[in-house]
Protein backbone atom coordinates (compact mmCIF):
# COMPACT_ATOMS: atom_id res chain seq x y z
CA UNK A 1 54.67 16.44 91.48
CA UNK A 2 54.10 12.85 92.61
CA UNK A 3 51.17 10.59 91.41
CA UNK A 4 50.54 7.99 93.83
CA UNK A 5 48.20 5.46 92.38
CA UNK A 6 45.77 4.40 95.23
CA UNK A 7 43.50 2.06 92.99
CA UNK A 8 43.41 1.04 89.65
CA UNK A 9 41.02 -1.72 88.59
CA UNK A 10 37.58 -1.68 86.99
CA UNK A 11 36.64 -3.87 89.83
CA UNK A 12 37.09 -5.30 93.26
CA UNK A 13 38.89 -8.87 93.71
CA UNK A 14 41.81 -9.52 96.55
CA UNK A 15 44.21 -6.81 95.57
CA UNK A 16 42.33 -4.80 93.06
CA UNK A 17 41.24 -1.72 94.57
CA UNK A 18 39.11 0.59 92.13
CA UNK A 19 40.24 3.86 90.88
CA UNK A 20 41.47 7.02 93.13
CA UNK A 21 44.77 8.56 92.59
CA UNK A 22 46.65 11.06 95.18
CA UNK A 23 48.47 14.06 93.85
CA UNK A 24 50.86 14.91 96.19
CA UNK A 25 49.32 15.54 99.23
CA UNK A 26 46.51 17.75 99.03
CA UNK A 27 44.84 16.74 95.64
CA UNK A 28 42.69 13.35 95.44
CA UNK A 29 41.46 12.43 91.38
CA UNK A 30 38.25 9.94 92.07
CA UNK A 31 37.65 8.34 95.18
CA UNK A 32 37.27 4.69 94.84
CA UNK A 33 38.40 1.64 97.43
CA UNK A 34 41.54 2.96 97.15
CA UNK A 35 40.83 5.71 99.18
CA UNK A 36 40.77 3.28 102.26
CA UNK A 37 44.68 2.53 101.93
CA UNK A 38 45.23 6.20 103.46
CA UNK A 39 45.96 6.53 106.66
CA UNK A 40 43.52 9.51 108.94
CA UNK A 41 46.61 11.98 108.98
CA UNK A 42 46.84 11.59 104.49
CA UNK A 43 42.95 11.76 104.84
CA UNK A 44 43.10 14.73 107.01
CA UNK A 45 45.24 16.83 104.76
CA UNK A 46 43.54 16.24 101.21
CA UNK A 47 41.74 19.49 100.72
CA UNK A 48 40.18 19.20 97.15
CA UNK A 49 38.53 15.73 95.47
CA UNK A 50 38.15 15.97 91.20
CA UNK A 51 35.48 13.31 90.56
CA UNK A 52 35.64 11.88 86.61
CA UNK A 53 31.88 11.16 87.17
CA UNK A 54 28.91 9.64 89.03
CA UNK A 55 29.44 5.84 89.13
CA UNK A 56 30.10 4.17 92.06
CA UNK A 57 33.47 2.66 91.71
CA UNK A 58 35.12 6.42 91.41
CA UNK A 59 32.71 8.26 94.20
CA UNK A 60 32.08 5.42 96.82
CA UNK A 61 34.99 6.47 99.43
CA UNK A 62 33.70 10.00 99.70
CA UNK A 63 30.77 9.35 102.11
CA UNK A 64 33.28 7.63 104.36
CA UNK A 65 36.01 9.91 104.25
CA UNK A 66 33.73 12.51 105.04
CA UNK A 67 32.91 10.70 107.99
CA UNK A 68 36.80 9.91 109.46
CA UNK A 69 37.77 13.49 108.76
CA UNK A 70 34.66 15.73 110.34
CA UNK A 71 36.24 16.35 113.30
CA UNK A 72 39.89 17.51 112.23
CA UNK A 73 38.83 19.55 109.12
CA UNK A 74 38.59 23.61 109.68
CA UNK A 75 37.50 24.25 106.22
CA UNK A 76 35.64 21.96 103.65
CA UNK A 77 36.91 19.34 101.28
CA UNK A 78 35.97 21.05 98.03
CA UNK A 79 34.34 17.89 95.87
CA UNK A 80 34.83 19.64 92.04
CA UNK A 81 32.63 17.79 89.05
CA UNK A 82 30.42 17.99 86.35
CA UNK A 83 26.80 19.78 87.74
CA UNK A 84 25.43 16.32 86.51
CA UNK A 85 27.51 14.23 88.89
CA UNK A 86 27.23 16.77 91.43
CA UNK A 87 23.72 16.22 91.18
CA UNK A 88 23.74 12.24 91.26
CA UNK A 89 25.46 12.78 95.20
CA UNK A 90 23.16 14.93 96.08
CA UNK A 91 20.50 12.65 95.11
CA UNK A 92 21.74 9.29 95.33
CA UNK A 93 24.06 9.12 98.01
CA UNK A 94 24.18 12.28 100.59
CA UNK A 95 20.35 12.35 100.98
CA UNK A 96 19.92 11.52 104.45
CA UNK A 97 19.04 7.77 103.45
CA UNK A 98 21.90 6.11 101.74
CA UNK A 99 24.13 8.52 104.08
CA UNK A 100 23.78 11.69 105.76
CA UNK A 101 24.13 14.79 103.74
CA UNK A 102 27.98 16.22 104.64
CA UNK A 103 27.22 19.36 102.97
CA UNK A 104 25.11 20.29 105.37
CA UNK A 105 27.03 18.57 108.51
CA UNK A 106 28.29 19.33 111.26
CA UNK A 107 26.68 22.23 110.22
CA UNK A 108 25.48 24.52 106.91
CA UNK A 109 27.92 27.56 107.97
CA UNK A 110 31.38 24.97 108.75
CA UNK A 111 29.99 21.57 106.39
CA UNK A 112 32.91 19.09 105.92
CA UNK A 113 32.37 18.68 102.26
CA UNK A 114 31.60 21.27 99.81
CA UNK A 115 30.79 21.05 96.37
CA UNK A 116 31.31 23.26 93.09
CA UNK A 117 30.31 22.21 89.64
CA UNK A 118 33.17 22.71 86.43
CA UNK A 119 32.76 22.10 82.77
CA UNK A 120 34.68 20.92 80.21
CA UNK A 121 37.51 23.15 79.34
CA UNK A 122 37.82 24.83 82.02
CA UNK A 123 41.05 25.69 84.10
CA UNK A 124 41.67 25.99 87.40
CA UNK A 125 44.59 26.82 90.09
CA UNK A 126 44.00 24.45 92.83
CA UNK A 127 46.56 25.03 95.56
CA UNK A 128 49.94 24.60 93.34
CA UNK A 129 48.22 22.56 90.87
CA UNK A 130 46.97 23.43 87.21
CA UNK A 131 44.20 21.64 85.75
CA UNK A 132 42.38 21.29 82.42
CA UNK A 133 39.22 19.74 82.01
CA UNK A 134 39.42 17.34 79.72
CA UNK A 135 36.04 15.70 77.49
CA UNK A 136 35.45 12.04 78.03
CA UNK A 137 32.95 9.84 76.33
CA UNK A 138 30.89 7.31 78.64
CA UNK A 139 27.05 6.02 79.40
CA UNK A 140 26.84 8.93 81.99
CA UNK A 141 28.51 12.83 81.77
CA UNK A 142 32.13 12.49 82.12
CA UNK A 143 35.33 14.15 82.27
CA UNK A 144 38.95 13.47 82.32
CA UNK A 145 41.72 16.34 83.61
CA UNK A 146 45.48 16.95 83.02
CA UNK A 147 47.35 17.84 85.64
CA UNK A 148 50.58 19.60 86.32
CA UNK A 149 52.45 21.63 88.87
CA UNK A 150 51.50 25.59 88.32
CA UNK A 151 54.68 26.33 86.42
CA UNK A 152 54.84 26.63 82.78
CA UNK A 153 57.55 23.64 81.91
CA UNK A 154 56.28 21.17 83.94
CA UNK A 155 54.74 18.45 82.09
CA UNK A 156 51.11 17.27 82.53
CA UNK A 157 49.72 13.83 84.15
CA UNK A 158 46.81 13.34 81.75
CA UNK A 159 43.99 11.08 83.12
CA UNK A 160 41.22 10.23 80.46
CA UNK A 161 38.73 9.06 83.47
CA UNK A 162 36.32 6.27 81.86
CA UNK A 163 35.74 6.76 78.04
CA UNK A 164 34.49 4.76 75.37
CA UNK A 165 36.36 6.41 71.48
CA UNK A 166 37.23 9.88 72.17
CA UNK A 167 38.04 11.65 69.29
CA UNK A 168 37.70 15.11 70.99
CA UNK A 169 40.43 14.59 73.64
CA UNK A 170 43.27 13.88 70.68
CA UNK A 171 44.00 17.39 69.56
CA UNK A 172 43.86 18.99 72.82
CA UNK A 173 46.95 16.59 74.09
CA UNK A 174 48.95 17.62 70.79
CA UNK A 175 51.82 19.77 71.60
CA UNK A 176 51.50 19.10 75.41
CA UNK A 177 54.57 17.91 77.07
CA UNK A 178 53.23 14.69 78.61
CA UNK A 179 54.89 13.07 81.77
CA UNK A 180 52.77 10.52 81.64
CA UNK A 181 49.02 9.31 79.97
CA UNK A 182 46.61 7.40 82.06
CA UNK A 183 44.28 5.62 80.29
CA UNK A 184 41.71 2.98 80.73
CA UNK A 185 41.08 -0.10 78.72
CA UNK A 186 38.62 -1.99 80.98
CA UNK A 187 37.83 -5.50 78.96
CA UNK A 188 40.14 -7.26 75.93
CA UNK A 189 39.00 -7.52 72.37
CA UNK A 190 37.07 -10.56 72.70
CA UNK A 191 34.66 -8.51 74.68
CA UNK A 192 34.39 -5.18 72.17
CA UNK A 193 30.74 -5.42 72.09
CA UNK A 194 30.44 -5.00 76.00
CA UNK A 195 33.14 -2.18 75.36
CA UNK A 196 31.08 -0.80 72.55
CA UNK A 197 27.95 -0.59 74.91
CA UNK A 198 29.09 0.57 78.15
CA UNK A 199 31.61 3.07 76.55
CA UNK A 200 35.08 1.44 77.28
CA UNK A 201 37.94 1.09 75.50
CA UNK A 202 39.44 -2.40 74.73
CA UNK A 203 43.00 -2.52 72.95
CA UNK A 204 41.68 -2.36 69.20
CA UNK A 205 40.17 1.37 70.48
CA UNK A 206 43.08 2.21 72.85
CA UNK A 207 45.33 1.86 69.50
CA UNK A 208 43.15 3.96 67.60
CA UNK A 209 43.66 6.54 70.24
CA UNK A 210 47.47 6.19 70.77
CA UNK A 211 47.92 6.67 67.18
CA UNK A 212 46.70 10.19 67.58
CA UNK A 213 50.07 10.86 69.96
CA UNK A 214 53.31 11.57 68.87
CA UNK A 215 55.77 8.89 69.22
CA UNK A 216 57.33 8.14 72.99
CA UNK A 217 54.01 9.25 75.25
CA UNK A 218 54.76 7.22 78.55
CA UNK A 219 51.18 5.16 78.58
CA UNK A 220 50.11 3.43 81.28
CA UNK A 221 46.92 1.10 81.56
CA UNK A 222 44.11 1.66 84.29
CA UNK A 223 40.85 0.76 84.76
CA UNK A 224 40.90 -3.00 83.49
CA UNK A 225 38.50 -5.39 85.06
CA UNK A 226 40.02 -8.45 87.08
CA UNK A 227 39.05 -10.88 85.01
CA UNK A 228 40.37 -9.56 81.89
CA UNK A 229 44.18 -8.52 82.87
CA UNK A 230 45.48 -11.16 81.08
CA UNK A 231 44.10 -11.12 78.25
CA UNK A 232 44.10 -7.08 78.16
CA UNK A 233 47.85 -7.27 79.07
CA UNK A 234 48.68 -9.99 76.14
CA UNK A 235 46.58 -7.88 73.06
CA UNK A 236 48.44 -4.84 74.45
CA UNK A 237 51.84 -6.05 73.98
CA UNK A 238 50.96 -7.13 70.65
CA UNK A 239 50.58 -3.32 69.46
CA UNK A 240 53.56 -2.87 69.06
CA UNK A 241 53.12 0.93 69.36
CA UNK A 242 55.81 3.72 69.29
CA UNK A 243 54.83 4.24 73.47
CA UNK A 244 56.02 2.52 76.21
CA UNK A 245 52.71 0.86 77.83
CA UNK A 246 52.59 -0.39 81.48
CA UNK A 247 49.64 -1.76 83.88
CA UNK A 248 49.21 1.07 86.62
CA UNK A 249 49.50 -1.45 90.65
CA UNK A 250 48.10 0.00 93.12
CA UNK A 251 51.11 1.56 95.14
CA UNK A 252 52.79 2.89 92.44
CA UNK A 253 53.69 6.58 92.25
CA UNK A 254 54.44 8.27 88.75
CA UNK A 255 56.96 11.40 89.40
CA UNK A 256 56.54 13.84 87.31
């Protein structure tokens, strides 16, 4: 199974491209700016979306996929989420005045997009991919997933989608074989109160976390804003934690 890491940032800036990650061919985790880096064919053959949540950063490319794709597609993209974020498309963004509802087009029998509502915990078999729904804790209902090829020894790709302190996700990772742990940390210490509020880590948090793993997790950074990748990047390296932590780039693809 091959991550390929299609945006990253917490943010837009020349080269920062906000978050959306392709799982092999067929699977697409969030749909930020990234989304526009794929060409109509990569597009074309992405069957299912898992959305983290509602905000625009991680949904905004769906509309306009929807749009390239409606004439190649013979059966929906299924759009999986919380019923809550579900909702916030419906109502926000595929309501015939932000953009026209793709559920419903070209037609109600053969719609391009189709959407079906998950919860945490659950598991599901989508195409040869097992996934867990994972808790996350931010300002609106959100998940993250782990990920893995449908085989029992393959290890999981474990993406904690936007979270503030998470104390729930911890003992459900323990025991896992982890290929690798995606995990944001969107603004540096200096700015914890921002983090506090808008339910993102910072380093001092994302250590509290890490602690929680057994030694050796591969880690790897997402989600920081442009801004802040500095300073984020300088406070991690002074963890010294028993992980080896990275920056996800854009481009980069995590084999697993």
């Amino acid at each position: 199974m091959n991550v390929r890491v299609l945006g990253c940032s917490g943010a837009i800036a020349a080269g920062s491209k906000t978050t959306s990650f392709l799982v092999d061919e067929d699977l697409l985790v969030d749909a930020g700016t990234g989304v526009g880096d794929l060409t109509l064919e990569e597009l074309e053959r992405i069957d299912h979306i898992l959305l983290s949540h509602s905000h625009l950063d991680h949904v905004l490319s769906i509309p306009l996929m929807a749009d390239s794709v409606i004439s190649r597609r013979k059966q929906p993209i299924v759009v999986h989420g919380l019923p809550e974020t579900l909702a916030a498309l419906r109502a926000h963004v595929f309501n015939n005045v932000i953009w026209p509802d793709f559920t419903r087009l070209p037609s109600s029998e053969r719609p391009v997009l189709r959407f079906e509502p998950l919860r945490v915990g659950q598991r599901l078999r989508l195409g040869n991919h097992e996934i867990e729904v994972l808790p996350a804790e931010h300002t609106v209902p959100a998940v993250g997933y782990a990920v893995r090829q449908a085989r029992e020894d393959a290890p999981w790709w474990v993406y904690t989608g936007d979270t503030g302190p998470n104390p729930a996700l911890w003992p459900l990772l323990a025991g896992r074989r982890i290929g690798a742990l995606v995990i944001e940390t969107a603004f540096s210490d200096r700015e914890q109160e921002l983090a506090r509020l808008s339910r993102h880590l910072s380093p001092c948090t994302l250590a509290q976390g890490l602690g929680e793993l057994p030694p050796g997790v591969p880690v790897f950074i997402t989600h920081t804003k442009p801004d802040e990748m500095a300073s984020v990047a300088a406070e991690v390296r002074a963890l010294r934690l028993d992980h080896a932590i990275g920056h996800l780039q854009a481009g980069q693809v995590l084999p697993l």
